[in-house]
C-alpha atoms as a PDB file:
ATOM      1  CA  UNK A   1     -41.970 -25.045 -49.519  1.00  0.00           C
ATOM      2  CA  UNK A   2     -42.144 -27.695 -52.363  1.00  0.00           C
ATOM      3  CA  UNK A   3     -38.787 -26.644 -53.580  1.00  0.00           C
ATOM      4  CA  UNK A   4     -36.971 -27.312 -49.761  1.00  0.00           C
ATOM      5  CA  UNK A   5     -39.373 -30.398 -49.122  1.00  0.00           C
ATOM      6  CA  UNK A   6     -37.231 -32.586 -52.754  1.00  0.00           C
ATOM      7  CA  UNK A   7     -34.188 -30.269 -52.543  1.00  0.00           C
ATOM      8  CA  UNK A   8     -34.031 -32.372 -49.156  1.00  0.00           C
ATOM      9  CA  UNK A   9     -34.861 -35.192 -50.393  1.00  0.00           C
ATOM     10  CA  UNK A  10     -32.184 -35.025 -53.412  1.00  0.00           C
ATOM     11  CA  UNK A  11     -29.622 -34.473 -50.286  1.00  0.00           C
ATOM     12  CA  UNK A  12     -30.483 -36.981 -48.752  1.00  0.00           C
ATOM     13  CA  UNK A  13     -29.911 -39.718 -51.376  1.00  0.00           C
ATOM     14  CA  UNK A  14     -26.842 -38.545 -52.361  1.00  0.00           C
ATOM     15  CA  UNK A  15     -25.545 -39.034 -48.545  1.00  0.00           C
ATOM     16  CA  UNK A  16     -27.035 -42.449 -48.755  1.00  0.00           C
ATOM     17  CA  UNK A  17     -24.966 -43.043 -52.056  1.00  0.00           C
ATOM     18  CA  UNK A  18     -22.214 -42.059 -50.506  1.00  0.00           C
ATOM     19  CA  UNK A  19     -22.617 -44.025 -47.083  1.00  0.00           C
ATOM     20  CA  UNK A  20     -23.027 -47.234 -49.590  1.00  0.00           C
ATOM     21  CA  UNK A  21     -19.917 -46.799 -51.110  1.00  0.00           C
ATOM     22  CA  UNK A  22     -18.331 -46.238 -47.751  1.00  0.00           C
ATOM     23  CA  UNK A  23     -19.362 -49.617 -46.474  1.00  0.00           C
ATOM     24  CA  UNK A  24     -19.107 -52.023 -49.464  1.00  0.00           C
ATOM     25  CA  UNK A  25     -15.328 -50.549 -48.981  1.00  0.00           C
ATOM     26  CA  UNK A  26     -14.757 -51.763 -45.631  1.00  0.00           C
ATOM     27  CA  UNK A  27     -14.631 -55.509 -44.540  1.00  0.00           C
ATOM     28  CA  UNK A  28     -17.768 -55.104 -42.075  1.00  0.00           C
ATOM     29  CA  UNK A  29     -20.106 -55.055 -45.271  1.00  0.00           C
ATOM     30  CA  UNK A  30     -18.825 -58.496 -46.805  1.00  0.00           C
ATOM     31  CA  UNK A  31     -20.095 -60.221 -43.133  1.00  0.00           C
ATOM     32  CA  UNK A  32     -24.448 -61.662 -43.241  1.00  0.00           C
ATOM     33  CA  UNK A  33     -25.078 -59.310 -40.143  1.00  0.00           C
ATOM     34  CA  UNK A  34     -22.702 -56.385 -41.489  1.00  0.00           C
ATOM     35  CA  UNK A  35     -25.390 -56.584 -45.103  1.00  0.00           C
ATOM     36  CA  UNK A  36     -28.389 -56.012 -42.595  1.00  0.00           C
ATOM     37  CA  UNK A  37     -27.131 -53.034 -40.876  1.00  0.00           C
ATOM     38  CA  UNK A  38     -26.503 -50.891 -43.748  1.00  0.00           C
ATOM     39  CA  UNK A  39     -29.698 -52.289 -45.609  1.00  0.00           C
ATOM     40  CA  UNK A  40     -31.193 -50.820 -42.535  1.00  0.00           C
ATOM     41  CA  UNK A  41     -29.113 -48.163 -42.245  1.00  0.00           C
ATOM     42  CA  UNK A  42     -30.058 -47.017 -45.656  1.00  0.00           C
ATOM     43  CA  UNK A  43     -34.028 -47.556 -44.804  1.00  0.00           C
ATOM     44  CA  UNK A  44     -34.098 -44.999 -41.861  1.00  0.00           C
ATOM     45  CA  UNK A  45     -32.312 -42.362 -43.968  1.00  0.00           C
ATOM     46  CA  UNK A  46     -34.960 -42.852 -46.631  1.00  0.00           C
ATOM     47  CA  UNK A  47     -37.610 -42.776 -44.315  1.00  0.00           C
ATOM     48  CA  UNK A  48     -36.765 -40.390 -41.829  1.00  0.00           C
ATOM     49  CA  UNK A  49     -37.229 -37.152 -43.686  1.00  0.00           C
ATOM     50  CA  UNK A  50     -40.277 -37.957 -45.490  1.00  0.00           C
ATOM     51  CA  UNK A  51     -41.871 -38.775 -41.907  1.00  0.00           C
ATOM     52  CA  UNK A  52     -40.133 -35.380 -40.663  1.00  0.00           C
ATOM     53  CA  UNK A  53     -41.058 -33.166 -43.914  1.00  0.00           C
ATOM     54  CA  UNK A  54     -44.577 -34.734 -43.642  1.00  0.00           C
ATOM     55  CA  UNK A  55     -45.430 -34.375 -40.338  1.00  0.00           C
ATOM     56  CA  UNK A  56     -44.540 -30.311 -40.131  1.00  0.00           C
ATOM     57  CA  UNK A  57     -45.374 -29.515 -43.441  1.00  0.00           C
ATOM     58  CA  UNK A  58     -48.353 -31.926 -44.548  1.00  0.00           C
ATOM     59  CA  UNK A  59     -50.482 -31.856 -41.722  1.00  0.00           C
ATOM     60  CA  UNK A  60     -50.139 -28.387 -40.235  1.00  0.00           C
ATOM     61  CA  UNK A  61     -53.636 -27.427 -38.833  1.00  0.00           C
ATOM     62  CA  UNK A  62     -53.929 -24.842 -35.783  1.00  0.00           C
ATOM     63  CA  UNK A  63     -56.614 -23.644 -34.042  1.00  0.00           C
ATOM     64  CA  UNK A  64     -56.235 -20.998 -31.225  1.00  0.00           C
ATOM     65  CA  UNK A  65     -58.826 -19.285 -29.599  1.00  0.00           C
ATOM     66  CA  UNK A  66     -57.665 -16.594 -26.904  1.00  0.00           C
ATOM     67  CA  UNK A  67     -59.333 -14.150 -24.838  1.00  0.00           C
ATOM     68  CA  UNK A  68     -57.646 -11.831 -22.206  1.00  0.00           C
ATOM     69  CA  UNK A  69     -59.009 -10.182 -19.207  1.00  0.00           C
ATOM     70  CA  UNK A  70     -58.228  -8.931 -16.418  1.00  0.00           C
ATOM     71  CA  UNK A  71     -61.287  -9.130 -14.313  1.00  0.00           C
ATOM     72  CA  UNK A  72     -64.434 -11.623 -14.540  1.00  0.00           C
ATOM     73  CA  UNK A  73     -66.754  -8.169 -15.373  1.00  0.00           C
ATOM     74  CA  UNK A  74     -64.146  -7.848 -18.623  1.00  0.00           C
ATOM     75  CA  UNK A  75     -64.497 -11.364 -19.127  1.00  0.00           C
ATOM     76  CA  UNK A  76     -68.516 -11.387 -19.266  1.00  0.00           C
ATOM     77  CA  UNK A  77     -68.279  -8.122 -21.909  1.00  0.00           C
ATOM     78  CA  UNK A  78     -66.472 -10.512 -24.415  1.00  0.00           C
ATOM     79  CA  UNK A  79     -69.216 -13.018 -23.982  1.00  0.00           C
ATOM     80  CA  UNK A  80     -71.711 -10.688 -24.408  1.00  0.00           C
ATOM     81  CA  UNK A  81     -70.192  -9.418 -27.692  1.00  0.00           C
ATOM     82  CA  UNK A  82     -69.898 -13.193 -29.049  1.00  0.00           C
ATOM     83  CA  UNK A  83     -73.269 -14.065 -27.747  1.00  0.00           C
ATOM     84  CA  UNK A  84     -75.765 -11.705 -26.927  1.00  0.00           C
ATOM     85  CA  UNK A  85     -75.652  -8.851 -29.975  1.00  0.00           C
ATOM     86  CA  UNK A  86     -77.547  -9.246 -32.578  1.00  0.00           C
ATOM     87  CA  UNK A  87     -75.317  -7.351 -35.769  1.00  0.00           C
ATOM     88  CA  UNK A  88     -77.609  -8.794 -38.156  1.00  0.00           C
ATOM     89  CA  UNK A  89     -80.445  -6.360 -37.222  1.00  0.00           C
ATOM     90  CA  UNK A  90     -78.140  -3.405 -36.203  1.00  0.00           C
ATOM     91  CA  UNK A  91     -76.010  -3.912 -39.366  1.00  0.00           C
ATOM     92  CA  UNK A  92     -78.723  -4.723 -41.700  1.00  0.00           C
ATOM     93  CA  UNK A  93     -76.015  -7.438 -42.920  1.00  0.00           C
ATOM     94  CA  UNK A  94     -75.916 -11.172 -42.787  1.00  0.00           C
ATOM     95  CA  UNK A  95     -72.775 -12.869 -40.778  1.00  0.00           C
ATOM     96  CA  UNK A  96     -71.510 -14.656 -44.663  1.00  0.00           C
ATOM     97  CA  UNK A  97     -72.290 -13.151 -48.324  1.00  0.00           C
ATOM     98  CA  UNK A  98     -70.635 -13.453 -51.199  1.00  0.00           C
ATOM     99  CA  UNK A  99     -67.610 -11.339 -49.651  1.00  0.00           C
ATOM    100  CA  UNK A 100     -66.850 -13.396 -46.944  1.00  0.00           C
ATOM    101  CA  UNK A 101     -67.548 -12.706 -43.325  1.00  0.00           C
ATOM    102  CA  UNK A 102     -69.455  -9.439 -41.766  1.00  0.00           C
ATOM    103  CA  UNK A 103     -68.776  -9.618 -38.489  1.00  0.00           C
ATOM    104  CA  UNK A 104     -67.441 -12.042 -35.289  1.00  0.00           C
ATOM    105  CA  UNK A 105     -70.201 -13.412 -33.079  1.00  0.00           C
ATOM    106  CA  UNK A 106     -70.235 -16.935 -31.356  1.00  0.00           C
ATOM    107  CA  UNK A 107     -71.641 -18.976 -34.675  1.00  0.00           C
ATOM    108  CA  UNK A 108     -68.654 -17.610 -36.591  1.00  0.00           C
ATOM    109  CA  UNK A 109     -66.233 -18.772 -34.244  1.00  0.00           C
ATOM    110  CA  UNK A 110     -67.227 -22.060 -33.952  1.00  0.00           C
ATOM    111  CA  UNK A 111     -67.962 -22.159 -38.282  1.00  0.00           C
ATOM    112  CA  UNK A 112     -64.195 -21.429 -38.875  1.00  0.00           C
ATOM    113  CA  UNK A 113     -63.236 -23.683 -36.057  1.00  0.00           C
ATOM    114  CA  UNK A 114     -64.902 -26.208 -37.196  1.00  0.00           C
ATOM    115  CA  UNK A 115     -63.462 -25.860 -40.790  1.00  0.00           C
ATOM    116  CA  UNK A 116     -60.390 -26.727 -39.403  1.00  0.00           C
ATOM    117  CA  UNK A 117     -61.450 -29.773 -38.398  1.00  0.00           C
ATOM    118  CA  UNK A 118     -63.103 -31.324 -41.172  1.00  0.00           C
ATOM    119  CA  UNK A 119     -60.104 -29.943 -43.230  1.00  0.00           C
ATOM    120  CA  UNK A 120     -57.790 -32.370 -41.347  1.00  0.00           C
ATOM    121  CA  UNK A 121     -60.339 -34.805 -41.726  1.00  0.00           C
ATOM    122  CA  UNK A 122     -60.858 -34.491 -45.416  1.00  0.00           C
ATOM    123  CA  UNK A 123     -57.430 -33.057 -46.983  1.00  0.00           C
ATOM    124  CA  UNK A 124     -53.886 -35.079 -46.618  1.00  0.00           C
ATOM    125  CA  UNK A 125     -51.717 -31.859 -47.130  1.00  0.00           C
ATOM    126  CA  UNK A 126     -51.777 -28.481 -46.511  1.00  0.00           C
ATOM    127  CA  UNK A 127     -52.185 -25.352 -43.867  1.00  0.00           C
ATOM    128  CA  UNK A 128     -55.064 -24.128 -42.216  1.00  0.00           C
ATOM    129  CA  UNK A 129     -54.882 -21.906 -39.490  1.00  0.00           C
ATOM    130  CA  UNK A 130     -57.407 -20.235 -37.821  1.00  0.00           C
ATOM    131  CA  UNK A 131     -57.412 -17.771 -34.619  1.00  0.00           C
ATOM    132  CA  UNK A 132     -59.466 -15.560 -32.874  1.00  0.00           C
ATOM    133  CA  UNK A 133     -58.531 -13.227 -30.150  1.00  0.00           C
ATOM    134  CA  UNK A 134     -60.744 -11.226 -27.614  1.00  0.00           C
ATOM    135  CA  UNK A 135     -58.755  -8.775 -25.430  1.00  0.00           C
ATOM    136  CA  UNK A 136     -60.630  -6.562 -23.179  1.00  0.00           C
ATOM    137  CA  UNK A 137     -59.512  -2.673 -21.569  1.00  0.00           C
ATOM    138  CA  UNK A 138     -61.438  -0.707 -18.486  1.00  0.00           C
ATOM    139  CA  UNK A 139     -61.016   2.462 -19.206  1.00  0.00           C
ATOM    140  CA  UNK A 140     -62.819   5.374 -16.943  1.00  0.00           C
ATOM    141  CA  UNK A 141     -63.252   7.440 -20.016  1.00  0.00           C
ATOM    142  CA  UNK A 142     -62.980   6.452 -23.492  1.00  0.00           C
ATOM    143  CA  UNK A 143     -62.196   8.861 -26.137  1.00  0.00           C
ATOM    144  CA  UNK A 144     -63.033   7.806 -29.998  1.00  0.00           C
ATOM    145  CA  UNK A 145     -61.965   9.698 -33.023  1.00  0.00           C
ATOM    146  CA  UNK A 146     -61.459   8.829 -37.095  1.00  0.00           C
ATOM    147  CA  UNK A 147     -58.438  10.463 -38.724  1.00  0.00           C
ATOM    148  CA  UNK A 148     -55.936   9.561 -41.319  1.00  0.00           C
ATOM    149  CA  UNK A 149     -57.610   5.742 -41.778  1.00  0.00           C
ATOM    150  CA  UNK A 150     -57.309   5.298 -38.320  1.00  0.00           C
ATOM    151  CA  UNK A 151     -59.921   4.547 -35.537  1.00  0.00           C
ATOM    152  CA  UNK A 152     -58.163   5.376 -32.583  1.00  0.00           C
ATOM    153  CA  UNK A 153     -59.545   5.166 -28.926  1.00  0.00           C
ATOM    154  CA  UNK A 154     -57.962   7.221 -26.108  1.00  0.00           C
ATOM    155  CA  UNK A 155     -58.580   7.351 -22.292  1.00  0.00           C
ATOM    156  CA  UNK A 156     -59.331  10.488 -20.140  1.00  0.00           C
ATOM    157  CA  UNK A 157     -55.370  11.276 -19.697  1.00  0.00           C
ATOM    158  CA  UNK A 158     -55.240  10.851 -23.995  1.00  0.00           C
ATOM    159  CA  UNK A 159     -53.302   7.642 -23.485  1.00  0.00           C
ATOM    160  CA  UNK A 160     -53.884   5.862 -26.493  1.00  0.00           C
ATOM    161  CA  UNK A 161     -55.456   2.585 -25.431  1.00  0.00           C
ATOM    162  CA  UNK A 162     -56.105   0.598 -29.293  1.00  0.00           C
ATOM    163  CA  UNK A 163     -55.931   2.155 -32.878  1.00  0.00           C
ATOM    164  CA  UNK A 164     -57.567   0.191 -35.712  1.00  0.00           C
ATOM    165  CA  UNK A 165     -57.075   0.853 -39.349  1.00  0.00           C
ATOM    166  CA  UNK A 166     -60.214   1.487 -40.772  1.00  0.00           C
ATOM    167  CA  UNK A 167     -60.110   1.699 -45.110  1.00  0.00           C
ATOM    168  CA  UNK A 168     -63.097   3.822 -46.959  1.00  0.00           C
ATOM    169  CA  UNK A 169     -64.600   2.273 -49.246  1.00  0.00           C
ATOM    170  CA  UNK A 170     -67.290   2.243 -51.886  1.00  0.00           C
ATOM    171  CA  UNK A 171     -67.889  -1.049 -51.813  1.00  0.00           C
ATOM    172  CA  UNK A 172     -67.842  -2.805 -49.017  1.00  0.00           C
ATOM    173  CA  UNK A 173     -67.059  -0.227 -46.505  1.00  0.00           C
ATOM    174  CA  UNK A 174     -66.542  -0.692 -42.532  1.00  0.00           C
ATOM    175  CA  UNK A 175     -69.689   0.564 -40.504  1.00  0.00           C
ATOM    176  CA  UNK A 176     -70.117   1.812 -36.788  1.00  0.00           C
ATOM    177  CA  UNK A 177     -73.018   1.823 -34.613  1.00  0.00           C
ATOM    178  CA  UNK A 178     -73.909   4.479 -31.381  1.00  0.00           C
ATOM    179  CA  UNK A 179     -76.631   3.646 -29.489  1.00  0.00           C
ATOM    180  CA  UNK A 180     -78.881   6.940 -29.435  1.00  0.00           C
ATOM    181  CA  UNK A 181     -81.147   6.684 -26.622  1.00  0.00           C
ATOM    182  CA  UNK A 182     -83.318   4.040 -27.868  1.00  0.00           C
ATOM    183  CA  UNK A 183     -82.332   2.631 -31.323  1.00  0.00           C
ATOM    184  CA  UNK A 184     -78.574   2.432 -32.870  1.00  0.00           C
ATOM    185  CA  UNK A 185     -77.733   4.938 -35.312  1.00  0.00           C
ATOM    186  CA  UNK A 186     -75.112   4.041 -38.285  1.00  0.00           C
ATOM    187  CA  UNK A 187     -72.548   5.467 -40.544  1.00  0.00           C
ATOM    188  CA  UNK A 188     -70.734   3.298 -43.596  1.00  0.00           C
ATOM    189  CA  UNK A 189     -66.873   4.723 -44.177  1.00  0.00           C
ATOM    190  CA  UNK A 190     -67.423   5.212 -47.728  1.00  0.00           C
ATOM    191  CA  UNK A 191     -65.360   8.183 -49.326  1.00  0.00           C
ATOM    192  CA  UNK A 192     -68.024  10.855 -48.577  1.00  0.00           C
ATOM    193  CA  UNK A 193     -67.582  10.531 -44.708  1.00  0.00           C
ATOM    194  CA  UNK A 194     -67.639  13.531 -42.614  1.00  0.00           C
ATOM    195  CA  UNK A 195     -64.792  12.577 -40.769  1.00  0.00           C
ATOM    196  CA  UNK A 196     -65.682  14.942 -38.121  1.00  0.00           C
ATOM    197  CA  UNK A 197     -69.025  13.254 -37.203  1.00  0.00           C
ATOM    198  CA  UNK A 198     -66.490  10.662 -35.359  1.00  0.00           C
ATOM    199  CA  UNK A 199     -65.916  12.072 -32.158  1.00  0.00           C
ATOM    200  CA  UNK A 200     -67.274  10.182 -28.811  1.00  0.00           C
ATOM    201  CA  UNK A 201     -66.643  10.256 -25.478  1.00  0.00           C
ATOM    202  CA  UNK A 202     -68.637   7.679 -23.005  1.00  0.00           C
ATOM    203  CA  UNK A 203     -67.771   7.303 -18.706  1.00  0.00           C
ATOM    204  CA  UNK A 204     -67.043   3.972 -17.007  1.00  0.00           C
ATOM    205  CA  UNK A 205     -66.164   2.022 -20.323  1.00  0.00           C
ATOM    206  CA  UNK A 206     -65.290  -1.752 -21.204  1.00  0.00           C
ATOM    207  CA  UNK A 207     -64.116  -1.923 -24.448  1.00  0.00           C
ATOM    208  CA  UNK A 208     -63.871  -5.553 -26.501  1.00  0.00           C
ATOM    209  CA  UNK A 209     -61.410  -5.499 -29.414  1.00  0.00           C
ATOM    210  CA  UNK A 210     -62.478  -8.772 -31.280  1.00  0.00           C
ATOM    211  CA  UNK A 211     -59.826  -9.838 -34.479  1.00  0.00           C
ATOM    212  CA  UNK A 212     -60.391 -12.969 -36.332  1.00  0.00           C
ATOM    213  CA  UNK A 213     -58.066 -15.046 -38.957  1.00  0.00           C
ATOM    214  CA  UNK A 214     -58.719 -17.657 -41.388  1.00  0.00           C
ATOM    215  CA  UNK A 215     -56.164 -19.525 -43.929  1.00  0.00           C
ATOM    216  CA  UNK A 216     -56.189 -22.374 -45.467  1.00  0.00           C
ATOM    217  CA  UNK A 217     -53.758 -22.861 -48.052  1.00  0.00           C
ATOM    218  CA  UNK A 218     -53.649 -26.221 -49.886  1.00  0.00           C
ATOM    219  CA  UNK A 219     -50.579 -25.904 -52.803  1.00  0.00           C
ATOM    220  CA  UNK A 220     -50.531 -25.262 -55.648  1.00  0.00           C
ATOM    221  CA  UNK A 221     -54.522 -24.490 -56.884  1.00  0.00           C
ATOM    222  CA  UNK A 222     -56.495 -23.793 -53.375  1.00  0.00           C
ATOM    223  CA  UNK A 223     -56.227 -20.595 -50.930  1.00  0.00           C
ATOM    224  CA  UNK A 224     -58.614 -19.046 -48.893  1.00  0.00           C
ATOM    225  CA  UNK A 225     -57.920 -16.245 -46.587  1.00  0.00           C
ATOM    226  CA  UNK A 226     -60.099 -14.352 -44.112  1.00  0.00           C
ATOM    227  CA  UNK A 227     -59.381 -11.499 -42.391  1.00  0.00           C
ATOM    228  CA  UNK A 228     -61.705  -9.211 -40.270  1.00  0.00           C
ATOM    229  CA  UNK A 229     -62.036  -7.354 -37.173  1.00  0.00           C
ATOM    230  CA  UNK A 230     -64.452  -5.245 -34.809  1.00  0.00           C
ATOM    231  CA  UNK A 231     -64.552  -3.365 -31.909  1.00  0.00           C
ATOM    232  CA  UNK A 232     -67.521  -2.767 -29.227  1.00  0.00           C
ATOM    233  CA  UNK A 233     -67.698  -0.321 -26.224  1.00  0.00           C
ATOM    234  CA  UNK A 234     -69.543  -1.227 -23.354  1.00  0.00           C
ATOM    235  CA  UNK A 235     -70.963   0.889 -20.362  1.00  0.00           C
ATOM    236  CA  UNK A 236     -71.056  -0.541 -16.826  1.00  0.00           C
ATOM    237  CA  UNK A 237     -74.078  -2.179 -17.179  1.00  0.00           C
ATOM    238  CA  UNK A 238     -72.594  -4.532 -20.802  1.00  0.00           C
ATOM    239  CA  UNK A 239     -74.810  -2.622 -22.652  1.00  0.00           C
ATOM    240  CA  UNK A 240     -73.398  -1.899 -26.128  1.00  0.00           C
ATOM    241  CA  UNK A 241     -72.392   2.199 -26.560  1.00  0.00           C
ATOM    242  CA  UNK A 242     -70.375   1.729 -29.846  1.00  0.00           C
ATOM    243  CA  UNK A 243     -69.653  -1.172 -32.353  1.00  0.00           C
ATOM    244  CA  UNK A 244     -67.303  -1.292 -35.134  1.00  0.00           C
ATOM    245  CA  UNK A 245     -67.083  -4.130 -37.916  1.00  0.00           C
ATOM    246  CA  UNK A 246     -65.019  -4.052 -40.950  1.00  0.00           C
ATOM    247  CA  UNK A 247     -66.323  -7.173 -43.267  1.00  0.00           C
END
């Protein structure tokens, strides 16, 4: 980006150069008001691109937050999964460690979005984008199953409705959560996972697919990326059936 941003710049000049030696060529330029024209001529070329460069480039911070629905039943399922479930005690996890982020709830939201902010406030160049998107499917019968790295979630007609890549791993592996009856039950994706053991089916289903994005990029020394997702399936009464994070 650096590389465009003076390769511009260089072009720029060079035009101006050459505009200069256009004028002081013609009889306009020898003339009191003919000198101001081109003196200001020359000043809105110079100043023009570094305005344009800066404002798209410098000062690019975006925040979007989206959540789609169809009905206001859908729309109270992705509020419960921001607001009401508490992954710390079904997890065992905290929402930040030394990783990075666990899993999405309400407080994370807002901590990224908030980054942004006091990024723009504090920092004079640089990207930082962050976006989180809640989309929400009915489904009469929901179908889950683990194979080949992929959590995939099917209706009763085994119409695929999402598929999530889920990584094993050893050390910081994706979990899931089934409520069973009275407590929730759960199983890390490490290496040794049955894969088998993954193989639901639950009636009258909402399910929330929650993905979240962090990036803030300030050249040439600072980056910091953040990239996680999860997935919660709700009866008809927005009570949690099934919950996958990947930290």
């Amino acid at each position: 980006m650096m590389f465009w941003f003076f390769a511009s710049l260089i072009l720029y000049f060079i035009l101006i150069v050459l505009i200069v030696i256009i004028i002081r060529k013609s009889d306009f330029y020898t003339t009191k008001k003919g000198k101001m024209v081109c003196i200001l001529l020359v000043l809105l070329l110079i100043v023009a691109p570094i305005f344009y460069y800066g404002s798209s480039y410098y000062y690019n911070f975006t925040v979007t937050i989206l959540r789609e629905y169809q009905t206001d039943t859908e729309y109270n399922a992705i509020l419960v999964a921001e607001q009401d479930i508490n992954y710390t005690s079904i997890f065992g996890i905290q929402r930040f460690d030394q990783r990075g982020v666990n899993y999405i709830d309400e407080q994370v939201i807002e901590h990224y979005s908030n980054l942004i902010y006091d990024n723009r406030r504090l920092f004079t160049s640089g990207t930082s984008k962050f976006c989180y998107v809640a989309s929400a499917y009915s489904v009469n019968q929901s179908i889950v199953k683990y194979e080949d790295y992929f959590l995939t979630i099917k209706n009763e007609k085994n119409v695929s409705i999402l598929s999530s890549h889920v990584s094993k791993s050893q050390l910081w592996p994706p979990q899931f959560a089934i409520f069973n009856r009275t407590d929730y039950y759960t199983i890390e994706f490490t290496n040794d996972i049955n894969e088998t053991l993954i193989d639901f089916q639950f009636n009258q289903t909402i399910i929330i697919e929650m993905r979240l994005s962090y990036n803030n990029y300030r050249e040439p020394l600072a980056r910091t990326y953040v990239q996680t997702g999860q997935i919660v399936i709700f009866n008809s009464n927005l009570e949690p059936l099934f919950i996958l994070i990947k930290p």
